[in-house]
C-alpha atoms as a PDB file:
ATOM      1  CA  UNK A   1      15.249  -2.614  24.308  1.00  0.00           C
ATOM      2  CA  UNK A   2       6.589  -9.913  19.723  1.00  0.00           C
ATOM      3  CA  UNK A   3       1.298 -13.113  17.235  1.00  0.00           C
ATOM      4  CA  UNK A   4      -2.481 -12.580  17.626  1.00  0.00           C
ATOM      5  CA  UNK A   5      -2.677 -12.461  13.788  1.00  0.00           C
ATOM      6  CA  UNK A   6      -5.818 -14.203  13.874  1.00  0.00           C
ATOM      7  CA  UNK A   7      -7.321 -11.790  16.631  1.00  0.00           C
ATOM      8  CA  UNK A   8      -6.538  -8.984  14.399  1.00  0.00           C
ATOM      9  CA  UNK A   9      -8.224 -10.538  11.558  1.00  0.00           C
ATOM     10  CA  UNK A  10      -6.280  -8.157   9.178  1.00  0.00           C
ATOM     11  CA  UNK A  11      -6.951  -8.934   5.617  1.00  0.00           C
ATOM     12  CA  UNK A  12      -3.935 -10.330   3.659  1.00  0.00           C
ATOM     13  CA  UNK A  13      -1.302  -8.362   2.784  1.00  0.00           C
ATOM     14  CA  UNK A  14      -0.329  -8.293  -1.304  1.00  0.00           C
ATOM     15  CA  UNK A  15       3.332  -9.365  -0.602  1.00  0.00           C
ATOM     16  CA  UNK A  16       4.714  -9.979   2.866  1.00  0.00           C
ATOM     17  CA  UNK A  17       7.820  -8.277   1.549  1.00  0.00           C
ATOM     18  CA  UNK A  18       5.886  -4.970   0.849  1.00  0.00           C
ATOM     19  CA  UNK A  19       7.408  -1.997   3.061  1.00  0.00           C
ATOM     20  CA  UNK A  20       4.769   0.761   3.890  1.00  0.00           C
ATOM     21  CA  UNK A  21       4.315   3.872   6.131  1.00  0.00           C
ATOM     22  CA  UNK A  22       4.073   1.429   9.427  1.00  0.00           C
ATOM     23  CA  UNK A  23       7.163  -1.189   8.289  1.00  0.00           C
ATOM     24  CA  UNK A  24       9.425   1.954   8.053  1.00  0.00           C
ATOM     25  CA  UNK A  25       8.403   3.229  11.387  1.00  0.00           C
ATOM     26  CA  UNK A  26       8.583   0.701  13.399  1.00  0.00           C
ATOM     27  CA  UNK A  27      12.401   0.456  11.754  1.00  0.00           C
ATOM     28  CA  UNK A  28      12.630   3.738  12.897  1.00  0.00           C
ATOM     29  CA  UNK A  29      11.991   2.913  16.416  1.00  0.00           C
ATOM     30  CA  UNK A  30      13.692  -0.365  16.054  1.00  0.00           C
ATOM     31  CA  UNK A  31      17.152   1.951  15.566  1.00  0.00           C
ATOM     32  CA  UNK A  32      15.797   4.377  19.168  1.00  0.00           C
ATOM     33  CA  UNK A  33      15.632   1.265  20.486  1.00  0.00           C
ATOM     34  CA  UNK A  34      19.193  -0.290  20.186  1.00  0.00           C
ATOM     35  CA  UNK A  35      20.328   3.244  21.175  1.00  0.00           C
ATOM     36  CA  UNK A  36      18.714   2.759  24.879  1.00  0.00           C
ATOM     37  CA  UNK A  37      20.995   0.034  25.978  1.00  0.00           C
ATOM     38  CA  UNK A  38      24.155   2.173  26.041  1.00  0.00           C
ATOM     39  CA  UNK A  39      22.568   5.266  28.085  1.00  0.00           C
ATOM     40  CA  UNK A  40      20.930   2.519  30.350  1.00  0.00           C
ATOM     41  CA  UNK A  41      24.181   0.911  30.889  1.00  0.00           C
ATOM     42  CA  UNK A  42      25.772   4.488  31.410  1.00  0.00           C
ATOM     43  CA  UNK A  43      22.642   5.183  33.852  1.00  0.00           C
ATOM     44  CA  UNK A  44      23.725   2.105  36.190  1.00  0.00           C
ATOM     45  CA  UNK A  45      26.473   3.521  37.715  1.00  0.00           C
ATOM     46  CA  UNK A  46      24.248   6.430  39.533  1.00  0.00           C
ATOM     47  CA  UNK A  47      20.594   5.167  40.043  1.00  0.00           C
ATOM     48  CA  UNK A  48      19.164   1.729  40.977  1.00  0.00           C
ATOM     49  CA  UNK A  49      17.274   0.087  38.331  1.00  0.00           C
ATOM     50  CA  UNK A  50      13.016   0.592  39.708  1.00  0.00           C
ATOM     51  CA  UNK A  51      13.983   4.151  40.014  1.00  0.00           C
ATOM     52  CA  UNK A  52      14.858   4.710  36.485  1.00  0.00           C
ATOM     53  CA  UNK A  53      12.756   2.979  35.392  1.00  0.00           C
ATOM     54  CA  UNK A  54       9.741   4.466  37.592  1.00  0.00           C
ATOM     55  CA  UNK A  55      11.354   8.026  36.233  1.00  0.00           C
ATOM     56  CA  UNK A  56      11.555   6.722  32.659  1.00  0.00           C
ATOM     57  CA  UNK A  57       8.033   5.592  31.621  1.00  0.00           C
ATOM     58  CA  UNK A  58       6.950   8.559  34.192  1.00  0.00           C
ATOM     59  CA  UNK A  59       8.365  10.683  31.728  1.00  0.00           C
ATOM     60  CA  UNK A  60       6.791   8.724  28.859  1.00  0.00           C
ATOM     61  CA  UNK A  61       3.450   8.965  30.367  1.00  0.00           C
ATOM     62  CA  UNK A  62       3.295  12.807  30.769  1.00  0.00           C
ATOM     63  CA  UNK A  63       4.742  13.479  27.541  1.00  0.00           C
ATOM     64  CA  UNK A  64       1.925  11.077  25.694  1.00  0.00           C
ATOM     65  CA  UNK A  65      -0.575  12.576  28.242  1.00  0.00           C
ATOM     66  CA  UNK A  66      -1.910  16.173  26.176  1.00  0.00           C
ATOM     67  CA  UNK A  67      -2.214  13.890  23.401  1.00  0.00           C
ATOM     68  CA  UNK A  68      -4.681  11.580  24.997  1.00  0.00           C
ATOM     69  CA  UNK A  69      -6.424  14.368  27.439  1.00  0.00           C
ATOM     70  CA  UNK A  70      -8.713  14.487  24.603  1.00  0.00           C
ATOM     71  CA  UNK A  71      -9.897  11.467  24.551  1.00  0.00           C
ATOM     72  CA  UNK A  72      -9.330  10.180  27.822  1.00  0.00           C
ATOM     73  CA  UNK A  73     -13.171  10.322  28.995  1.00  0.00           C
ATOM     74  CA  UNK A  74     -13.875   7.612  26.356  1.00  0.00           C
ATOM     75  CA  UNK A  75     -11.425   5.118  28.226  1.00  0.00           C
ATOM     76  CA  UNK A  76     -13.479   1.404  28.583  1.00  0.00           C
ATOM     77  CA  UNK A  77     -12.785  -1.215  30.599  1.00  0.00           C
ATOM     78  CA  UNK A  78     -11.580  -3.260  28.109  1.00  0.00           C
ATOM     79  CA  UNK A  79      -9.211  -0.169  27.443  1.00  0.00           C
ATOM     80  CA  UNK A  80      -7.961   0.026  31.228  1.00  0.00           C
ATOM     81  CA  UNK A  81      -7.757  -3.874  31.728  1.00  0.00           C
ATOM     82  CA  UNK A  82      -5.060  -3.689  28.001  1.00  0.00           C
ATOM     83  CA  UNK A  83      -3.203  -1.094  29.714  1.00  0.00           C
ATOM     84  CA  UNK A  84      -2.595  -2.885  32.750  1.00  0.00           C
ATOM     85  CA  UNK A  85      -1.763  -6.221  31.237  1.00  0.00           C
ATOM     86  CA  UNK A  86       0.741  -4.164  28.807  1.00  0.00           C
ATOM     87  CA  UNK A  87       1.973  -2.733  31.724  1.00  0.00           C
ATOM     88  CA  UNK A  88       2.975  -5.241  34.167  1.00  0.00           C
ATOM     89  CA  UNK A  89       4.460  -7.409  31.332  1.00  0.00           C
ATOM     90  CA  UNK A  90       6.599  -3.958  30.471  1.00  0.00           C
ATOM     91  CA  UNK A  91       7.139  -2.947  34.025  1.00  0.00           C
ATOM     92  CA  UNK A  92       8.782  -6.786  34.514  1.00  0.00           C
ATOM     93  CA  UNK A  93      10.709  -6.830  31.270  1.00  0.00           C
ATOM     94  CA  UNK A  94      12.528  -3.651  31.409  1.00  0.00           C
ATOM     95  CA  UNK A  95      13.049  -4.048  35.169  1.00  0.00           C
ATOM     96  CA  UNK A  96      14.991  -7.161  34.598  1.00  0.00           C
ATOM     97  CA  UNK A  97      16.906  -5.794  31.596  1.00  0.00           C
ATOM     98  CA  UNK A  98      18.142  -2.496  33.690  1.00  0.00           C
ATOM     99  CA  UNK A  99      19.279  -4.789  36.646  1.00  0.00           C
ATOM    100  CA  UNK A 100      20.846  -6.837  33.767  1.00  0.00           C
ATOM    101  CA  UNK A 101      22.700  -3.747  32.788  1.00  0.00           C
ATOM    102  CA  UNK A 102      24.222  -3.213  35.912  1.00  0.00           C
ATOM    103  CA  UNK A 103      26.710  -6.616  35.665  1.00  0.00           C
ATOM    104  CA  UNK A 104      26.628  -7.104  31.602  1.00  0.00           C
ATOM    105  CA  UNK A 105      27.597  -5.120  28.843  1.00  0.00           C
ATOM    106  CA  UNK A 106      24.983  -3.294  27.188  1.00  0.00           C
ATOM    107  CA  UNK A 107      25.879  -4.978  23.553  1.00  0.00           C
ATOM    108  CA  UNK A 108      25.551  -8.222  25.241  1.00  0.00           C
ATOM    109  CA  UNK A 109      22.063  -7.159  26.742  1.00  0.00           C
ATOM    110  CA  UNK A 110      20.825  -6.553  23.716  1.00  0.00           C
ATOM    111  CA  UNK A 111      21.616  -9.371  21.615  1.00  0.00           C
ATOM    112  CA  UNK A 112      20.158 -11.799  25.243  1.00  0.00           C
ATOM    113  CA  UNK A 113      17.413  -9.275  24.870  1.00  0.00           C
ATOM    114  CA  UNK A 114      16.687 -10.348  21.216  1.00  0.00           C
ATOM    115  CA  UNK A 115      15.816 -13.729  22.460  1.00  0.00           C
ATOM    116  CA  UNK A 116      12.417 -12.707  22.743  1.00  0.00           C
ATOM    117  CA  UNK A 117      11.793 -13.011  19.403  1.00  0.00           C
ATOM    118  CA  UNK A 118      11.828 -16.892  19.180  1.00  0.00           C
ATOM    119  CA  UNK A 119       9.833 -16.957  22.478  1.00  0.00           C
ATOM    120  CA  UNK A 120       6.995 -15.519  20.677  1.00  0.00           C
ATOM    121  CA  UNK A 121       5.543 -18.396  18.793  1.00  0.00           C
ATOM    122  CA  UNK A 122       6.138 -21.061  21.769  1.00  0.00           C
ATOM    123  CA  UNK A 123       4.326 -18.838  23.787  1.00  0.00           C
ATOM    124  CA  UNK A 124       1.289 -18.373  21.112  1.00  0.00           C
ATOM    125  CA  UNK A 125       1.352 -21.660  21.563  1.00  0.00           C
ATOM    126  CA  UNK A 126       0.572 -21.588  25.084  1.00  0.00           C
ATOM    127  CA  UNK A 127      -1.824 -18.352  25.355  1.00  0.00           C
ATOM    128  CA  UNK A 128      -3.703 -18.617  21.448  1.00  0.00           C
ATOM    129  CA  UNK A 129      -3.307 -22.279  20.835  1.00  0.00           C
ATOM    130  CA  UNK A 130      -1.025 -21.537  17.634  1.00  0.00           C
ATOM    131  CA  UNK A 131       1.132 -24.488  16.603  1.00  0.00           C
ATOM    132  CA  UNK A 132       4.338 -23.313  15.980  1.00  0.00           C
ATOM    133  CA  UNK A 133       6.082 -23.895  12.662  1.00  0.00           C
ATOM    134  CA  UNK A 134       9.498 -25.954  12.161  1.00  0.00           C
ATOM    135  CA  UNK A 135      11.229 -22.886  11.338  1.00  0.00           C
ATOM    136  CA  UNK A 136      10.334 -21.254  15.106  1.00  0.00           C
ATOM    137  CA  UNK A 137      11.399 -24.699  17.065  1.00  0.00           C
ATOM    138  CA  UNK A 138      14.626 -24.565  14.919  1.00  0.00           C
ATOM    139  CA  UNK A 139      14.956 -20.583  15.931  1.00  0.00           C
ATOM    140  CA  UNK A 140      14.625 -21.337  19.766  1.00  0.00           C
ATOM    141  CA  UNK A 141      17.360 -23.908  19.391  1.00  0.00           C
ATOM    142  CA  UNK A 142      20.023 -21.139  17.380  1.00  0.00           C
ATOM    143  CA  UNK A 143      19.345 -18.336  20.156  1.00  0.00           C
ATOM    144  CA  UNK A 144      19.639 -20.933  22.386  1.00  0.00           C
ATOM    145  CA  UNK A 145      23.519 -21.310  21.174  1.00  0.00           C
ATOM    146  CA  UNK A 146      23.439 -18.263  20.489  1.00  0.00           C
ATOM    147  CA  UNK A 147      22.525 -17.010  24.478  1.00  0.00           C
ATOM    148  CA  UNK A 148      25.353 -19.408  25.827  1.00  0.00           C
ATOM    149  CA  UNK A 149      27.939 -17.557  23.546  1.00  0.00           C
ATOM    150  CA  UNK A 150      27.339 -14.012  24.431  1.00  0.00           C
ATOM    151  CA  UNK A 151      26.795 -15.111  28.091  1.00  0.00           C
ATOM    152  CA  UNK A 152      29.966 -16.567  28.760  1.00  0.00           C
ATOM    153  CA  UNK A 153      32.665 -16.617  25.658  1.00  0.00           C
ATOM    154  CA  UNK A 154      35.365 -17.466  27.958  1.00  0.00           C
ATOM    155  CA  UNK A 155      34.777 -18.064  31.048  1.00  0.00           C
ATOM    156  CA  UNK A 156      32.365 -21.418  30.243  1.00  0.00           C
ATOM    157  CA  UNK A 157      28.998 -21.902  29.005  1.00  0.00           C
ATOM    158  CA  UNK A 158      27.657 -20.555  32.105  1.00  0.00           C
ATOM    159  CA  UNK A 159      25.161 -17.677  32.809  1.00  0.00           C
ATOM    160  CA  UNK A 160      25.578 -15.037  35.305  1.00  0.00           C
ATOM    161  CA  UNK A 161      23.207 -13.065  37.587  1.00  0.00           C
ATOM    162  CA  UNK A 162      23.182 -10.076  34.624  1.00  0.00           C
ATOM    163  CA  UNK A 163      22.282 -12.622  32.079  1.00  0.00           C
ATOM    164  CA  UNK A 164      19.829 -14.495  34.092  1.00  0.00           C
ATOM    165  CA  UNK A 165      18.401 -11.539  34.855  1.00  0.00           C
ATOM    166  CA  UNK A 166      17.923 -10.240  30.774  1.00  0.00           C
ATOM    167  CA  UNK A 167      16.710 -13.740  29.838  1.00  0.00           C
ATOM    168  CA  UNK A 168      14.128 -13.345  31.966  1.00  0.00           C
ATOM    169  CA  UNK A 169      13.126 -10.223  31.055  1.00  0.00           C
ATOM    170  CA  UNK A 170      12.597 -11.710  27.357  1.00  0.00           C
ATOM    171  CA  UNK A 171       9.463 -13.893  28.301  1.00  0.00           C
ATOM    172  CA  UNK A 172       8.138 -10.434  29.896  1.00  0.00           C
ATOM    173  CA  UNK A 173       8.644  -8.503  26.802  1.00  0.00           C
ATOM    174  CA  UNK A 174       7.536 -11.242  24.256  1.00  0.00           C
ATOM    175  CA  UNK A 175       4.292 -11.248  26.604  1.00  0.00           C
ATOM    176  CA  UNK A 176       3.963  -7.550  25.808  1.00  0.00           C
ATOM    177  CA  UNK A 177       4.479  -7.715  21.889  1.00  0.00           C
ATOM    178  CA  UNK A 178       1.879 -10.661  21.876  1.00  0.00           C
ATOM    179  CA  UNK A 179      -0.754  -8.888  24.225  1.00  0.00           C
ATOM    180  CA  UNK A 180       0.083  -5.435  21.938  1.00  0.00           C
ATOM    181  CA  UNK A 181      -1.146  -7.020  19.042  1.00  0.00           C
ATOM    182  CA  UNK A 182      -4.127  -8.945  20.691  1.00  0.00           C
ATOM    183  CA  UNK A 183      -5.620  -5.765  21.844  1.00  0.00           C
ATOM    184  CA  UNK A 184      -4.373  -3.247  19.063  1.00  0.00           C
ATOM    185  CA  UNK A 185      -7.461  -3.882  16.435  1.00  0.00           C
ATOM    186  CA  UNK A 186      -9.935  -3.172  19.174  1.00  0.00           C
ATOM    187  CA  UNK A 187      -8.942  -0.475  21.702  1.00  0.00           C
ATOM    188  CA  UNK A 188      -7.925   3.091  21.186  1.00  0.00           C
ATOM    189  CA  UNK A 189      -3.876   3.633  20.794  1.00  0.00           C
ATOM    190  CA  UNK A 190      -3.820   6.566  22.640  1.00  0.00           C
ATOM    191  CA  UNK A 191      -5.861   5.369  25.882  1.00  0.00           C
ATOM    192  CA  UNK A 192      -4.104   2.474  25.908  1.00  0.00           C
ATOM    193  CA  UNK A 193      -0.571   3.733  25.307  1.00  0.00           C
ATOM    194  CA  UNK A 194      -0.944   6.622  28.561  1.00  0.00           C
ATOM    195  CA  UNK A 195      -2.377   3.620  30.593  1.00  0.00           C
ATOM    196  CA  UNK A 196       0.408   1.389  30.451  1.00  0.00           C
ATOM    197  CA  UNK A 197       2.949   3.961  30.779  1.00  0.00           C
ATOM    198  CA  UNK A 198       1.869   4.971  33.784  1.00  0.00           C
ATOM    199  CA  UNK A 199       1.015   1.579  34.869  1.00  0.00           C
ATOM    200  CA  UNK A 200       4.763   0.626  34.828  1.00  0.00           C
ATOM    201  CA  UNK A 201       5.969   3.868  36.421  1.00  0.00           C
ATOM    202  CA  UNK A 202       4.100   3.791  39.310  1.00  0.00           C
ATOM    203  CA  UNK A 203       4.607  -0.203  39.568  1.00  0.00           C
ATOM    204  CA  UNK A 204       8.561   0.698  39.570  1.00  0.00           C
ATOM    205  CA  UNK A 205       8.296   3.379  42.362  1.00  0.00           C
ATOM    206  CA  UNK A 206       5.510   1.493  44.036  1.00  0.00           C
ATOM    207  CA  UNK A 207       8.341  -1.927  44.476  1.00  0.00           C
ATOM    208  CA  UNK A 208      11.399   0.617  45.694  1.00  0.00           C
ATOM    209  CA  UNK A 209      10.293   0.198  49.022  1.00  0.00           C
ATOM    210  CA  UNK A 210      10.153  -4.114  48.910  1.00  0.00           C
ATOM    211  CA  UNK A 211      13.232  -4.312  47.283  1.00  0.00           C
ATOM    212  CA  UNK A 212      15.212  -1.932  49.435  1.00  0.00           C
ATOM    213  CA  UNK A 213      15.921   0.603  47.111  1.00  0.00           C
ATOM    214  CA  UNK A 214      16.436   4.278  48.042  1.00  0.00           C
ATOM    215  CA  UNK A 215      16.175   7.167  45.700  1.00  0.00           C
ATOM    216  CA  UNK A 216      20.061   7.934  44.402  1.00  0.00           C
ATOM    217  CA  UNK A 217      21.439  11.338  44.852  1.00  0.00           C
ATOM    218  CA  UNK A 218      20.630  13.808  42.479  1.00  0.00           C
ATOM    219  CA  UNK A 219      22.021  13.709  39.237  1.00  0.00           C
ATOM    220  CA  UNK A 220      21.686  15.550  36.018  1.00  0.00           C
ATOM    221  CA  UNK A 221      23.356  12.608  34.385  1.00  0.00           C
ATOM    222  CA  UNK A 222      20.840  10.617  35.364  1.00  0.00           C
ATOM    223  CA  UNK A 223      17.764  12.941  34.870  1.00  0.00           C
ATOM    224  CA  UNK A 224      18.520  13.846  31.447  1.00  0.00           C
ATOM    225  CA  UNK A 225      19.301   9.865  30.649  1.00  0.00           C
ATOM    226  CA  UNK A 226      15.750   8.862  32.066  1.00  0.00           C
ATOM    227  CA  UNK A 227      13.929  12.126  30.672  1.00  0.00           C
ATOM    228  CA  UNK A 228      15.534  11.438  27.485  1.00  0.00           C
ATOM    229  CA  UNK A 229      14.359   7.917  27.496  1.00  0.00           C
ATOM    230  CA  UNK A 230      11.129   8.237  28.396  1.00  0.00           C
ATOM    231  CA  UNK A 231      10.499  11.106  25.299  1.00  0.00           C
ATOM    232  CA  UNK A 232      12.046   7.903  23.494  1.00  0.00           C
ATOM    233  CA  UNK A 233      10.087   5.603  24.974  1.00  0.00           C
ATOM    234  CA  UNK A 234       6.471   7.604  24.120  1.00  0.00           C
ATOM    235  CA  UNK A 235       7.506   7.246  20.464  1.00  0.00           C
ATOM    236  CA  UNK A 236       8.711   3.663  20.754  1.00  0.00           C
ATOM    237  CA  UNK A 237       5.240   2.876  22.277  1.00  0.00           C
ATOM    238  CA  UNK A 238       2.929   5.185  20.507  1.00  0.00           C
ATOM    239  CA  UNK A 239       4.310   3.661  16.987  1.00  0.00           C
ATOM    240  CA  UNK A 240       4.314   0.040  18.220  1.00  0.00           C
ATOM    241  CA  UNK A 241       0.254   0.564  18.906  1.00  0.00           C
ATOM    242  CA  UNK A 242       0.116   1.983  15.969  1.00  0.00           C
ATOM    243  CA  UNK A 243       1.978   0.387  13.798  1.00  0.00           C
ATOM    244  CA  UNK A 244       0.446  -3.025  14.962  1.00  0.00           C
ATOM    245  CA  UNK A 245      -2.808  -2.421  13.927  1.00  0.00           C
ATOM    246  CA  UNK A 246      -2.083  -3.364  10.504  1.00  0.00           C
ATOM    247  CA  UNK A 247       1.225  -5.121  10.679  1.00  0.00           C
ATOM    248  CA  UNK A 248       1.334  -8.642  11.879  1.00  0.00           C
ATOM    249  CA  UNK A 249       2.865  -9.501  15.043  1.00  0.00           C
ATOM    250  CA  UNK A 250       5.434 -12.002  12.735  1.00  0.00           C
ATOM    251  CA  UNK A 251       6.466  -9.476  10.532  1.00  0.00           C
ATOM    252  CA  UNK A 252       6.962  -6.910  13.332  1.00  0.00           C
ATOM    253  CA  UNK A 253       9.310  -9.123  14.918  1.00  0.00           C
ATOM    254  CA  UNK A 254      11.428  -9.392  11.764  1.00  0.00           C
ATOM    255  CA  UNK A 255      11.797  -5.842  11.786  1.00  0.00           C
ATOM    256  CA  UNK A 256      12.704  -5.436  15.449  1.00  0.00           C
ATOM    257  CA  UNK A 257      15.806  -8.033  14.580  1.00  0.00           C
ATOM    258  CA  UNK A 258      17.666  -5.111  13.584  1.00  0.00           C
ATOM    259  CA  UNK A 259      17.893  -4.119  17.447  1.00  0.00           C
ATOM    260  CA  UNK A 260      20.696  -5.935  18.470  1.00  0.00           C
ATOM    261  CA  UNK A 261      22.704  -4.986  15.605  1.00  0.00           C
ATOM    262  CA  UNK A 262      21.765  -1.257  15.962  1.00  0.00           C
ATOM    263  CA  UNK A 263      23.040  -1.726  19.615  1.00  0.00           C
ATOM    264  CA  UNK A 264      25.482  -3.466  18.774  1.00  0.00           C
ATOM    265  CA  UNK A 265      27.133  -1.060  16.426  1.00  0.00           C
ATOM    266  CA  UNK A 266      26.185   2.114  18.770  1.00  0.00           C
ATOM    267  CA  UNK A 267      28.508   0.036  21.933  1.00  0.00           C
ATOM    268  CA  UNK A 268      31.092  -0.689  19.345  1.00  0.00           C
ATOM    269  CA  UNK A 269      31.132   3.005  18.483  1.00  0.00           C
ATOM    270  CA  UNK A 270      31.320   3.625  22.465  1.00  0.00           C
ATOM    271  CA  UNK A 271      33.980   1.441  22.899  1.00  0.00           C
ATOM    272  CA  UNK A 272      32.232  -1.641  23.677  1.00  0.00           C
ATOM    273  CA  UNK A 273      33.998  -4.670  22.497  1.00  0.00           C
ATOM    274  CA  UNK A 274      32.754  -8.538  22.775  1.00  0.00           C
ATOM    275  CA  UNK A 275      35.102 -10.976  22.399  1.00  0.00           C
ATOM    276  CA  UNK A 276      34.825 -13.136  19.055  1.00  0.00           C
ATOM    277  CA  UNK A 277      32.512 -15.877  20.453  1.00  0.00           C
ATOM    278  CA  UNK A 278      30.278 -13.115  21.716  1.00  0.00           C
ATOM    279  CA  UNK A 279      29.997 -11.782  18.537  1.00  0.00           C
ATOM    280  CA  UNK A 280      29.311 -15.082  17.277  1.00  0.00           C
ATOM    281  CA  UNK A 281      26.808 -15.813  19.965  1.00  0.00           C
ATOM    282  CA  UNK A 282      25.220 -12.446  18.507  1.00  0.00           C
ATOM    283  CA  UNK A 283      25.458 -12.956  14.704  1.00  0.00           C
ATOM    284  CA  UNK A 284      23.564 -16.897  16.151  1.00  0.00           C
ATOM    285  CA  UNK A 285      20.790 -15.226  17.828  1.00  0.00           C
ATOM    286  CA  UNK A 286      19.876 -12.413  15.133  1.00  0.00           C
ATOM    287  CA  UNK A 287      19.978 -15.364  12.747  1.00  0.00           C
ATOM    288  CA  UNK A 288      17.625 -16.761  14.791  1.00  0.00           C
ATOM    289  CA  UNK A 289      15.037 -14.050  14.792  1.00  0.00           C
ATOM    290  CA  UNK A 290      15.342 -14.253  11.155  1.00  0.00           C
ATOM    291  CA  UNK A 291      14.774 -17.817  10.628  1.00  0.00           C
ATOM    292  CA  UNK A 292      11.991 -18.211  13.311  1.00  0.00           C
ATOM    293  CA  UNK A 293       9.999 -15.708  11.590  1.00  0.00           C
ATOM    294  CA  UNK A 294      10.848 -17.381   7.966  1.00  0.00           C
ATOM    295  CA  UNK A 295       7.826 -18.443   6.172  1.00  0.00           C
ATOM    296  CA  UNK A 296       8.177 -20.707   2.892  1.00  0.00           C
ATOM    297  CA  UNK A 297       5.369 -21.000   0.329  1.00  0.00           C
ATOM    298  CA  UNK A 298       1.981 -20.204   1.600  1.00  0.00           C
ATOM    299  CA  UNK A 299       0.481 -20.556   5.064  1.00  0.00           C
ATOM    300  CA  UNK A 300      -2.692 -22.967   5.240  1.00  0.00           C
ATOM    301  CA  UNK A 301      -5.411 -21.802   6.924  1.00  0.00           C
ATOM    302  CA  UNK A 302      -5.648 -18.202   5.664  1.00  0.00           C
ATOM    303  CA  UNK A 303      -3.080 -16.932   8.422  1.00  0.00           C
ATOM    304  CA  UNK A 304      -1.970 -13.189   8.326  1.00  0.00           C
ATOM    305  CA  UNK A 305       1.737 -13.186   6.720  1.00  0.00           C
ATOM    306  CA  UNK A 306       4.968 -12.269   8.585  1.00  0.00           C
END
């Protein structure tokens, strides 16, 4: 496999319920997105995880390339410093989660992987100084359950290397979603997008050498899972920019709760079953993306709407 609201300074929205061109594609992506965890988890078995992911967002960044080239020489610094943040913070995230994959099942990556979502307003806490509401503290708490579950349904509330791992990888990719949004009102989609693309390719071959990994044998399997990906990933990214420019970081997040189901149901189909408290675990933490982005009455303050 999210707010700078008040950044954006987008005017209100008539009904936080409204679905427009921008809602439905980022639901679009939202159902790419669950799809990646089973052909990352199939990927495993052949390549180590920096070099598919170097050859992934490699991919990504050529593709999205001719549609920048255009407007490339218009690239500020403000630009270049967006891509690089939104780069390391994806380079980290999706690092983590493809070690992950290697020891956990990709279902059960996703739904740990969802965890992000509750992260988000503890952590605009931290970087924008945004209080977060009673609904997000009580979200934290259900994916907290909810992580334990899917972790370890049988074999004790404990959390292995491959879960470790993906939790980590959540703070990373909540990072991204929040610095996305910061940056999306003022800086040009396209720039920014081919930037931190390549920015996390070249950070995942660049750390192959540190961590000891050598380039796997050639395989198509593996080619055409990365290339794949990364044609995936331009359109995942490119709509996220996008998209974000006029749809709050809170209501985004809503949306990409449907990820862990979409994966969920895509493993199933593959023949990946959880046990029942798994599932449970699962049904805790997409609950809690719900709830942590649930917003009763209206907001004081003038805040954008989720």
């Amino acid at each position: 496999m999210t707010q700078a609201a008040a950044v954006l300074d987008h005017p209100p929205a008539p009904s936080r319920w409204l679905i427009g061109r921008p809602e439905l594609a980022l639901i679009g992506v939202t159902m790419l997105w669950g799809g990646t965890f089973l052909i990352v988890h199939g990927a495993m078995t052949q390549s180590g995880p920096l070099y598919f992911v170097g050859l992934r967002f490699g991919t990504a960044a050529l593709l999205t390339l001719p549609l920048a080239i255009p407007v490339l020489r218009g690239l500020t610094l403000r630009e270049l410093w967006a891509g690089l943040v939104i780069g390391l913070g994806i380079f980290v995230g999706y690092t983590l989660q493809t070690w992950g994959l290697q020891t956990i099942s990709s279902s059960a990556s996703a739904f740990i992987t969802a965890a992000y979502v509750p992260l988000v307003p503890v952590l605009q806490w931290i970087i924008l100084q945004r209080r977060p509401r009673l609904a997000s503290w009580i979200g934290v708490a259900l994916a907290f359950i909810g992580l334990l579950l899917v972790a370890a349904p049988e074999g004790g509330m404990a959390l292995g290397r491959g879960e470790i791992l993906t939790l980590i990888s959540t703070v990373a990719i909540a990072l991204e979603i929040i610095f996305i949004s910061l940056w999306a009102g003022s800086v040009n989609v396209l720039r920014v997008t081919v930037v931190q693309l390549a920015v996390t390719s070249l950070l995942a071959f660049a750390c192959m050498v540190p961590a000891g990994e050598a380039i796997p044998p050639f395989s198509w399997a593996v080619v055409i899972a990365a290339c794949g990906l990364g044609a995936m990933t331009a359109i995942i990214q490119l709509v996220m920019n996008w998209a974000q420019r006029t749809v709050s970081p809170t209501r985004a997040t809503l949306i990409y709760a449907g990820e862990p189901v979409w994966a969920g149901i895509i493993g199933r189909l593959a023949g990946d079953r959880l046990p029942p408290m798994a599932l449970l675990g699962g049904v805790l933490i997409v609950a809690a993306v719900i709830i942590s982005e649930l917003r009763l009455g209206k907001q004081a303050g003038g805040s954008t709407p989720g």
